[in-house]
N, C-alpha and C. Protein backbone atom coordinates (compact mmCIF):
# COMPACT_ATOMS: atom_id res chain seq x y z
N UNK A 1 188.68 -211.95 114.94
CA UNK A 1 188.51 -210.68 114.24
C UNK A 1 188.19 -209.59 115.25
N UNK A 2 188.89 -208.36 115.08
CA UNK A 2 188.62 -207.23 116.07
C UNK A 2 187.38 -206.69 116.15
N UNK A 3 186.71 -206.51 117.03
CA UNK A 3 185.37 -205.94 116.38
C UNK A 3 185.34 -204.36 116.98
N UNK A 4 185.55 -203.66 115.66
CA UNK A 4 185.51 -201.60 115.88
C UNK A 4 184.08 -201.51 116.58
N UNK A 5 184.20 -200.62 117.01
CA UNK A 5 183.13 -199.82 117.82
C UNK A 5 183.05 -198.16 117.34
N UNK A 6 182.36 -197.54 116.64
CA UNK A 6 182.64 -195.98 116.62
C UNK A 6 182.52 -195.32 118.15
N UNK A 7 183.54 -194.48 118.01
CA UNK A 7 183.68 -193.82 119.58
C UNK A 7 183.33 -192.30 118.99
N UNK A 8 181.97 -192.22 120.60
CA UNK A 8 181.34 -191.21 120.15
C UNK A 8 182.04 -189.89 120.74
N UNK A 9 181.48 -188.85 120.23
CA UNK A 9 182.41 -187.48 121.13
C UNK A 9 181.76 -187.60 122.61
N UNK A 10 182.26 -186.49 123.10
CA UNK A 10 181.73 -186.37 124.68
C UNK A 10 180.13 -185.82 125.06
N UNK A 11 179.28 -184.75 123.86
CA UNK A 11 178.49 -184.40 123.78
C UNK A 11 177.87 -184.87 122.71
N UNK A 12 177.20 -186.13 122.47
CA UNK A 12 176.44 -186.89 121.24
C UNK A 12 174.95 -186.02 121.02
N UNK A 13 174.56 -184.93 122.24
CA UNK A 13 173.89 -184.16 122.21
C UNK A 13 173.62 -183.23 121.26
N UNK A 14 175.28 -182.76 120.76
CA UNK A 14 175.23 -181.70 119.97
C UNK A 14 175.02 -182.48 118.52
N UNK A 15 175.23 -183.79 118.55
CA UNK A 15 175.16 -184.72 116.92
C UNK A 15 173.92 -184.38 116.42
N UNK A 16 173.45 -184.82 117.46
CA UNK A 16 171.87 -184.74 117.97
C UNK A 16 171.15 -183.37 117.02
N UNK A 17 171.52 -182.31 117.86
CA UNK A 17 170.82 -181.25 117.80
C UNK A 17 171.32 -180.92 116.25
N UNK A 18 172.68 -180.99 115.89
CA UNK A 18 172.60 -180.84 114.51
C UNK A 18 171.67 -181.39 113.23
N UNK A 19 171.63 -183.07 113.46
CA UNK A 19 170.57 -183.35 112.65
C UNK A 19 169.18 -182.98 112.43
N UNK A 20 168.69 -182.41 113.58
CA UNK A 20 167.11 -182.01 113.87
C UNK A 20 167.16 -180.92 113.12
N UNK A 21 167.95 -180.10 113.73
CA UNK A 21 168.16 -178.57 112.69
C UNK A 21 168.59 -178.94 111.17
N UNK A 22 169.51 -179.80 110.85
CA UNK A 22 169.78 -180.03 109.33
C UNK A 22 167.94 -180.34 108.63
N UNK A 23 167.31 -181.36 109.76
CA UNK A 23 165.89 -181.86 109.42
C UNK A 23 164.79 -181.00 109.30
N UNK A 24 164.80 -180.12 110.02
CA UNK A 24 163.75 -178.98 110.06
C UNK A 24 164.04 -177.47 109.11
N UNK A 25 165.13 -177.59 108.71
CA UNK A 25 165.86 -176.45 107.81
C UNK A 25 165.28 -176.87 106.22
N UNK A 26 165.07 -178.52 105.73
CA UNK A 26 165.01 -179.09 104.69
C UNK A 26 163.46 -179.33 104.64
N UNK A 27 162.55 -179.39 105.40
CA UNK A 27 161.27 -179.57 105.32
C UNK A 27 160.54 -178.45 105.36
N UNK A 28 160.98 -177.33 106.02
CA UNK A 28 160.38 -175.38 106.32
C UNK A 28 161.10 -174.58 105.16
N UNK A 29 162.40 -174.93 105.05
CA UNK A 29 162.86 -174.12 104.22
C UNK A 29 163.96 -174.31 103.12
N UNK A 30 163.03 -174.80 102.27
CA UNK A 30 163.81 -175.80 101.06
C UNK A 30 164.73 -174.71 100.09
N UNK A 31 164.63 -173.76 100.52
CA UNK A 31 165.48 -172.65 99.73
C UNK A 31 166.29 -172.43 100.53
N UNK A 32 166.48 -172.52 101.38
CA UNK A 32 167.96 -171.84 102.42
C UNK A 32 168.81 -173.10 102.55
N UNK A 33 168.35 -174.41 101.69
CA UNK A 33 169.47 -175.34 102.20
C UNK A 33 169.56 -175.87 100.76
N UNK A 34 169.24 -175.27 99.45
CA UNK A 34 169.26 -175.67 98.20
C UNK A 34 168.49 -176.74 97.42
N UNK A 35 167.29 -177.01 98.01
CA UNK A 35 166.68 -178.08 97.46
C UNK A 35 164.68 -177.18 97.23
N UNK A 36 165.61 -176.34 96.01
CA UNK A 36 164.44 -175.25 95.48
C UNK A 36 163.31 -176.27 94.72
N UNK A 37 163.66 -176.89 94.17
CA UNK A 37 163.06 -177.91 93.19
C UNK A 37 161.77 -178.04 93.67
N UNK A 38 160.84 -178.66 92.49
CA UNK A 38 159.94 -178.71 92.54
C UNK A 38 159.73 -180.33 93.17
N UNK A 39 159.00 -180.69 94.38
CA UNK A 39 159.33 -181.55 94.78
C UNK A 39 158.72 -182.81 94.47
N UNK A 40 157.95 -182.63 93.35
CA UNK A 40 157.73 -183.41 92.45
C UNK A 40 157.81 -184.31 91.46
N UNK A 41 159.21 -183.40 91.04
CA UNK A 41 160.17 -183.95 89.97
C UNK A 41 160.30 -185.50 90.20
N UNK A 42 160.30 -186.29 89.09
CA UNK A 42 161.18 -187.68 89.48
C UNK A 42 162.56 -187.80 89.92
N UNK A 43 163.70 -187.11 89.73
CA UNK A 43 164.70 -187.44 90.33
C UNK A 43 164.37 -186.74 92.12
N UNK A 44 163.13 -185.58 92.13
CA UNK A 44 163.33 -185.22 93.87
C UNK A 44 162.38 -186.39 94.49
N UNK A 45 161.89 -186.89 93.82
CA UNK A 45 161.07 -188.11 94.27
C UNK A 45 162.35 -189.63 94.47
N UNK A 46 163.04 -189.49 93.87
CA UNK A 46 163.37 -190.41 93.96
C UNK A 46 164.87 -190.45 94.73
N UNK A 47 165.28 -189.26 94.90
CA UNK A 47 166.60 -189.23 96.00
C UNK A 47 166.22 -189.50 97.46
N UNK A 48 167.58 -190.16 98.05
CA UNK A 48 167.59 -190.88 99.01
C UNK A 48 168.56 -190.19 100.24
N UNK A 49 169.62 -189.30 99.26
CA UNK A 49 170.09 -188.42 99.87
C UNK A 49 170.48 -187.10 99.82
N UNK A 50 170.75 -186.03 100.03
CA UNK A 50 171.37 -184.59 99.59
C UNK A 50 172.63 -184.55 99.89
N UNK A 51 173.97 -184.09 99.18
CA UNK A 51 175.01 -183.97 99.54
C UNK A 51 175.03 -182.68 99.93
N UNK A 52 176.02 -182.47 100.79
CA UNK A 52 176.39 -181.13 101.33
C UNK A 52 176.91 -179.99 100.31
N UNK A 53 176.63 -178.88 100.48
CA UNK A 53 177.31 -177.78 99.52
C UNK A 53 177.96 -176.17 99.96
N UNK A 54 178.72 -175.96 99.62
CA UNK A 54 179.49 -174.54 99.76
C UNK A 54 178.18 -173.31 98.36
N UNK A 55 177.92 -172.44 99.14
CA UNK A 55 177.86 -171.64 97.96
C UNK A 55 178.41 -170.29 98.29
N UNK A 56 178.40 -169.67 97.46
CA UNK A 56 179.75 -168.16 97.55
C UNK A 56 179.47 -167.94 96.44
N UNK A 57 179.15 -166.56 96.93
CA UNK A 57 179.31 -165.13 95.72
C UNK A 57 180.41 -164.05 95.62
N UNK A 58 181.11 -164.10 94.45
CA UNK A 58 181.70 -162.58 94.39
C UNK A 58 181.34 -161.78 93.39
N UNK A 59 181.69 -160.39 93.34
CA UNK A 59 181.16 -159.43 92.07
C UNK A 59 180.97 -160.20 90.82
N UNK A 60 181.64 -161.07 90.41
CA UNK A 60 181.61 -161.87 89.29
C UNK A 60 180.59 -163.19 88.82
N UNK A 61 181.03 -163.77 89.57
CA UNK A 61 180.17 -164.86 89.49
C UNK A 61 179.58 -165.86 91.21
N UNK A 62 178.49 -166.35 90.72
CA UNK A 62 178.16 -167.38 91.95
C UNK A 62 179.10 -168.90 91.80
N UNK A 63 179.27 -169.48 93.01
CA UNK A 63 180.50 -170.93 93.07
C UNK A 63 179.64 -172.01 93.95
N UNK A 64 179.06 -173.06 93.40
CA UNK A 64 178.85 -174.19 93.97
C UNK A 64 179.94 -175.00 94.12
N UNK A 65 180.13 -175.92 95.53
CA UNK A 65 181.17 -176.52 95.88
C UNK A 65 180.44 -178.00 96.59
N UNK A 66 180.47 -179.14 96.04
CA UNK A 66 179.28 -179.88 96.40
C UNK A 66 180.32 -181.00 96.51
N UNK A 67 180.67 -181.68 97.85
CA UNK A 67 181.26 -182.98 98.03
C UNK A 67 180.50 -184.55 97.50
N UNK A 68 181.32 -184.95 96.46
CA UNK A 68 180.23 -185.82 96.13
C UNK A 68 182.13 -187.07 95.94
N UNK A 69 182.18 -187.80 97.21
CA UNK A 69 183.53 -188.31 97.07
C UNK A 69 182.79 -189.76 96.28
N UNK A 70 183.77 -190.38 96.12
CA UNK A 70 183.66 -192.11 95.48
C UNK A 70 182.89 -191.80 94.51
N UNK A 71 182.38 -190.79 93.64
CA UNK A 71 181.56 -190.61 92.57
C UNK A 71 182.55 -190.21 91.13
N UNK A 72 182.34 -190.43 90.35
CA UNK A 72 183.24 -189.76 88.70
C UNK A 72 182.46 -189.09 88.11
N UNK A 73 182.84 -188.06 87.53
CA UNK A 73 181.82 -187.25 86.26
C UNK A 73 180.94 -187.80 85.53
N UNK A 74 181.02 -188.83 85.32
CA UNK A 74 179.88 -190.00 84.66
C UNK A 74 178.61 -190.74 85.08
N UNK A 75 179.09 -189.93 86.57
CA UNK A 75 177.91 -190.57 87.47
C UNK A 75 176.94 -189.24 87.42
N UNK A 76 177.15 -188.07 86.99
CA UNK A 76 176.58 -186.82 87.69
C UNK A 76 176.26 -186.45 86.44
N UNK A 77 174.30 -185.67 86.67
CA UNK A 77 174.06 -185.12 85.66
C UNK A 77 173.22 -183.96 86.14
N UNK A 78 173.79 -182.32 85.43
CA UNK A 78 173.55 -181.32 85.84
C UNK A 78 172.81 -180.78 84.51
N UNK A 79 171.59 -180.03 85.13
CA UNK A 79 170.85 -179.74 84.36
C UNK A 79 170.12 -177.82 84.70
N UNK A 80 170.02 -177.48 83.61
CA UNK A 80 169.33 -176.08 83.81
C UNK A 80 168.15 -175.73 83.19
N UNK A 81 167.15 -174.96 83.77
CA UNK A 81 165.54 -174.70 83.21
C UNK A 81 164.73 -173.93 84.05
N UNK A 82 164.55 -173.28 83.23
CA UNK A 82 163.42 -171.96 83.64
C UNK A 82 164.11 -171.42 85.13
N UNK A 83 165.17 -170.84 85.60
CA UNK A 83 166.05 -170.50 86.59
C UNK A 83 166.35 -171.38 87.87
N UNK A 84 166.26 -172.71 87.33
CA UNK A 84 166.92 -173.61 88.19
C UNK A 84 167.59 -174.46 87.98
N UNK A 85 169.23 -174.45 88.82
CA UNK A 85 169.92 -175.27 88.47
C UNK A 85 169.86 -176.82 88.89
N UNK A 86 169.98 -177.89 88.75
CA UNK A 86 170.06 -179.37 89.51
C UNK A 86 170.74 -179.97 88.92
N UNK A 87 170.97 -180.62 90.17
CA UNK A 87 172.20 -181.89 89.98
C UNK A 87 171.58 -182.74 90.52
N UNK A 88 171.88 -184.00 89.57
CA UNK A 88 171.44 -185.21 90.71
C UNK A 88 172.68 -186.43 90.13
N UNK A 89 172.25 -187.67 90.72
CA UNK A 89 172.90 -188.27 90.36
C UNK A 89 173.06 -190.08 91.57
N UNK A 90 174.00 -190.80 91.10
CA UNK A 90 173.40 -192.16 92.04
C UNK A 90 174.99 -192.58 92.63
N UNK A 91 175.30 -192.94 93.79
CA UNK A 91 176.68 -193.69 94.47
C UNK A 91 176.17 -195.09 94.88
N UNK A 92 176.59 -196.00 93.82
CA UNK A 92 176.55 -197.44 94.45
C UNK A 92 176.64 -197.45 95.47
N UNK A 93 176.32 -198.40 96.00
CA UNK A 93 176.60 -199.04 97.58
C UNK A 93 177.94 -199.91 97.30
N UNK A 94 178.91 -199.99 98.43
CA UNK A 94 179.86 -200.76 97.83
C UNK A 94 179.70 -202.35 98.26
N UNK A 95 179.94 -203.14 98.01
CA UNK A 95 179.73 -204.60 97.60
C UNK A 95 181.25 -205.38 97.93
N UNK A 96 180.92 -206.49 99.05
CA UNK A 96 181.94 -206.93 100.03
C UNK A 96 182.78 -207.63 99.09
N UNK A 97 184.07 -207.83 99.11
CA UNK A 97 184.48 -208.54 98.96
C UNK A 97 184.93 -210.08 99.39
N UNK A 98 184.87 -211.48 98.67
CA UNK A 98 184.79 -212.51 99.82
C UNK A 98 185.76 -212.74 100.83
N UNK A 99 184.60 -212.90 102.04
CA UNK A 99 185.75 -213.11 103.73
C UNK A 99 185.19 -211.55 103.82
N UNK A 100 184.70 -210.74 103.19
CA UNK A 100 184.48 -209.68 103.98
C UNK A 100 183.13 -209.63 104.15
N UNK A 101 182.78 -208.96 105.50
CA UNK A 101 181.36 -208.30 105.95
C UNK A 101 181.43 -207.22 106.55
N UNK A 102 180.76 -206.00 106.52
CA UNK A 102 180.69 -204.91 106.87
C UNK A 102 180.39 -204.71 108.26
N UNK A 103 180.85 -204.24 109.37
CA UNK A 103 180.19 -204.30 110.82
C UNK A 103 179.57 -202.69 110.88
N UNK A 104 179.80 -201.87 110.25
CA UNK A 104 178.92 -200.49 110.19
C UNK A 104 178.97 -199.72 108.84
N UNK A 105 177.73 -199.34 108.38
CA UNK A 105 177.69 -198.69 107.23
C UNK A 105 176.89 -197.37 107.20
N UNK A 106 177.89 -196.50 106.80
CA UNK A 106 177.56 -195.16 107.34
C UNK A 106 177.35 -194.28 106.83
N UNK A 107 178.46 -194.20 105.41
CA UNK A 107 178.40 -193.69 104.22
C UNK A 107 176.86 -193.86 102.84
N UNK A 108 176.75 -192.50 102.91
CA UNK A 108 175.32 -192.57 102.38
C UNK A 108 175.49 -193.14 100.65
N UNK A 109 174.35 -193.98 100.30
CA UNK A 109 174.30 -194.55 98.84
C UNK A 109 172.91 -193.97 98.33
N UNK A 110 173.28 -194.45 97.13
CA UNK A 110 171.49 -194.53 96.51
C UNK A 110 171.42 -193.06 95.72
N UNK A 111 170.30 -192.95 94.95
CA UNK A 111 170.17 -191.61 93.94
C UNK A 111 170.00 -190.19 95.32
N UNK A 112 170.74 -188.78 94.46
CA UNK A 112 170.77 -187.95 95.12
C UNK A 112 169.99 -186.76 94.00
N UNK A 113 169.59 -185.74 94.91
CA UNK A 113 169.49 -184.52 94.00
C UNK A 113 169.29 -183.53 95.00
N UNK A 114 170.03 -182.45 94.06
CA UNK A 114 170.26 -180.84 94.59
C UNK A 114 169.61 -180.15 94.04
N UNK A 115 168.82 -178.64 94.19
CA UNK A 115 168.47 -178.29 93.12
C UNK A 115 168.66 -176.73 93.64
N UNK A 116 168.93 -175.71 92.51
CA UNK A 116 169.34 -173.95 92.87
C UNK A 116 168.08 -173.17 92.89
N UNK A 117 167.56 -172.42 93.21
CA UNK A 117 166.98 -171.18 91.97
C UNK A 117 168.03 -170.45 92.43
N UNK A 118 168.20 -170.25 90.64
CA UNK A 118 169.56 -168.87 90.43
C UNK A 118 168.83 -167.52 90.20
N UNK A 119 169.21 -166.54 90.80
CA UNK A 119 168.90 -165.37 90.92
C UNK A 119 168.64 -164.71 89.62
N UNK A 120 168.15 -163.42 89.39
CA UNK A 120 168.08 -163.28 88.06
C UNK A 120 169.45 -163.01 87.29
N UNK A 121 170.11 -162.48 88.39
CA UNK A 121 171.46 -161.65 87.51
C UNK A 121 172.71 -162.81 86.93
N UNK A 122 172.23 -164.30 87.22
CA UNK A 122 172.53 -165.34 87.04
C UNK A 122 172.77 -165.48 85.24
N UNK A 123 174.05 -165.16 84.49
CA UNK A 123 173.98 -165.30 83.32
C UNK A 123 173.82 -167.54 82.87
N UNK A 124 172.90 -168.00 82.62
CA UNK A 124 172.89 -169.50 82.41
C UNK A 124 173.46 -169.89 81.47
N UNK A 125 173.73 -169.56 79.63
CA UNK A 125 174.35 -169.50 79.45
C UNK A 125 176.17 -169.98 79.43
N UNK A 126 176.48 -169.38 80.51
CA UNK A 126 178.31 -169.52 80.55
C UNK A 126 178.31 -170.34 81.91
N UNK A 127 177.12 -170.88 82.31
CA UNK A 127 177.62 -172.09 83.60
C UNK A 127 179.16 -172.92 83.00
N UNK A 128 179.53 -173.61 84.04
CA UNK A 128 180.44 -174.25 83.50
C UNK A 128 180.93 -174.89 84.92
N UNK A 129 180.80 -176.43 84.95
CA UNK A 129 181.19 -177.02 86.01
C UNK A 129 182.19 -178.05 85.78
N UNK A 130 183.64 -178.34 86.76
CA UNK A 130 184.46 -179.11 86.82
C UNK A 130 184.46 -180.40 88.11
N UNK A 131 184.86 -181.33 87.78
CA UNK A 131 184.72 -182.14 88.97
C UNK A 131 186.25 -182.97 89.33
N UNK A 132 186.91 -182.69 90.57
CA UNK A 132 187.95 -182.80 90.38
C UNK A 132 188.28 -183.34 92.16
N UNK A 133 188.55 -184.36 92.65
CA UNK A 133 189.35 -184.85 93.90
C UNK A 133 187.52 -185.47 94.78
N UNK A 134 186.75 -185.53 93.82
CA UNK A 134 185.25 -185.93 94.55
C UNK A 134 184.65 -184.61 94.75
N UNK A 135 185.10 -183.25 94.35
CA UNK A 135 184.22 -182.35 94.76
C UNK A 135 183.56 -181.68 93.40
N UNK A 136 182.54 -181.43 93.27
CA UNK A 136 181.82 -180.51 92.11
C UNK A 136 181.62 -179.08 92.38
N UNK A 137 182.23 -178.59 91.45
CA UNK A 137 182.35 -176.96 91.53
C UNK A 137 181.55 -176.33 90.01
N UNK A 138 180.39 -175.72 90.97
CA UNK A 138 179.58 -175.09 89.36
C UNK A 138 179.98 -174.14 89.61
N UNK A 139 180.31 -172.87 88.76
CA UNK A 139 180.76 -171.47 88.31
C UNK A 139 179.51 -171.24 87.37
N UNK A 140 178.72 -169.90 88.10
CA UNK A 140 177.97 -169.50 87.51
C UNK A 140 178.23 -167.73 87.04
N UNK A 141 178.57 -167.55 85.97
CA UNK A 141 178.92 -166.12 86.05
C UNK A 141 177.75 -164.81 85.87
N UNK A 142 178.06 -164.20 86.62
CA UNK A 142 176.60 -162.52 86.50
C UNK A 142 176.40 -162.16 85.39
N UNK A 143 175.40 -161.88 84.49
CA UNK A 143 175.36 -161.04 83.67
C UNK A 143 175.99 -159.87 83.77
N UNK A 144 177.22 -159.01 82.78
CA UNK A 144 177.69 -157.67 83.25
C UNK A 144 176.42 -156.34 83.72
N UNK A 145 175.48 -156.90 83.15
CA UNK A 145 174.88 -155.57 83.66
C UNK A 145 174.46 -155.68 85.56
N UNK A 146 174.41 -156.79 85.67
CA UNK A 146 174.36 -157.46 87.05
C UNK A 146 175.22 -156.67 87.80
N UNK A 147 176.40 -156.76 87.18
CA UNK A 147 177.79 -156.77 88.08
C UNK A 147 177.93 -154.81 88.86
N UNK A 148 178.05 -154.88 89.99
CA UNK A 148 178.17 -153.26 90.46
C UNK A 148 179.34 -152.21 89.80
N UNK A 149 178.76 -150.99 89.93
CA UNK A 149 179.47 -150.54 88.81
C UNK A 149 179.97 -148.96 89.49
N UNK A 150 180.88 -148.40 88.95
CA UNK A 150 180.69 -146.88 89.93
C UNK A 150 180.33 -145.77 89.04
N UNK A 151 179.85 -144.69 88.94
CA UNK A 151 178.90 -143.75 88.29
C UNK A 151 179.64 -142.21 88.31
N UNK A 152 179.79 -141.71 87.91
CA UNK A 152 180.61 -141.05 88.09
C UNK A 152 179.85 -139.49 88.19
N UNK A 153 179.80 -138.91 89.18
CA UNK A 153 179.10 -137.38 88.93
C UNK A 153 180.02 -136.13 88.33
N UNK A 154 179.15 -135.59 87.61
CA UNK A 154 179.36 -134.24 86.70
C UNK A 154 179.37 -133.35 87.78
């Protein structure tokens, strides 16, 4: 049997320095990396991992874009209260088949959770999220009075 080796880049330095910063961004400043939640909660108590996320605003509405691959809509449960959004949710571990054994496991398992505070101009209401190729996309739309407007002088 061949035995893989992961081949690292040329600067494992910079792997490095990314995780510390991903690590110190999530423990100082739980709002700039989306994990507003109260860290109390049982599902923030009990996640094992955070998935990565896109967020983007336009005049209209705010767009969560959250990679959550090998997972189905059935696995994921999104919830809203008192101006915070969360998601959490669990990815089996996958389970060998016989004659097989795993020589590296890399891919993260186990319960996850995300959590927003949505701004005020955040209409909650008309959320509305699709999940489609492993990625979750929440659409949060502005209240119109939110939305910028032009004024017109006399």
């Amino acid at each position: 049997m061949a035995n893989l080796t992961r081949r690292r880049r040329r600067s494992p330095s910079f792997d490095d320095m990314q995780r510390e910063m991903d690590r110190v961004l999530e423990s100082f400043l739980p709002r700039a990396t989306g994990n507003a939640a109260d860290e109390s909660s049982e599902d923030a108590r009990q996640a094992v991992w955070s998935p990565r996320v896109d967020v983007a605003e336009t005049e209209e509405l705010y767009q969560v874009h959250m990679d959550l691959p090998g997972l189905s809509s059935s696995d994921l449960e999104i919830n809203y209260q008192d101006g915070t959004l969360a998601v959490s949710g669990e990815r089996q571990m996958e389970h060998a088949e016989d004659g097989t054994s795993f020589s590296r496991i890399e891919r993260r398992h186990g319960r996850f959770y995300r959590s927003f505070s949505l701004p005020q101009a955040a209409n909650a209401d008309e959320i509305e999220a699709s999940f489609d190729n492993g990625v979750l996309s929440i659409s949060i739309p502005k209240t119109p009075e939110s939305q910028p407007r032009r004024i017109e002088v006399n």
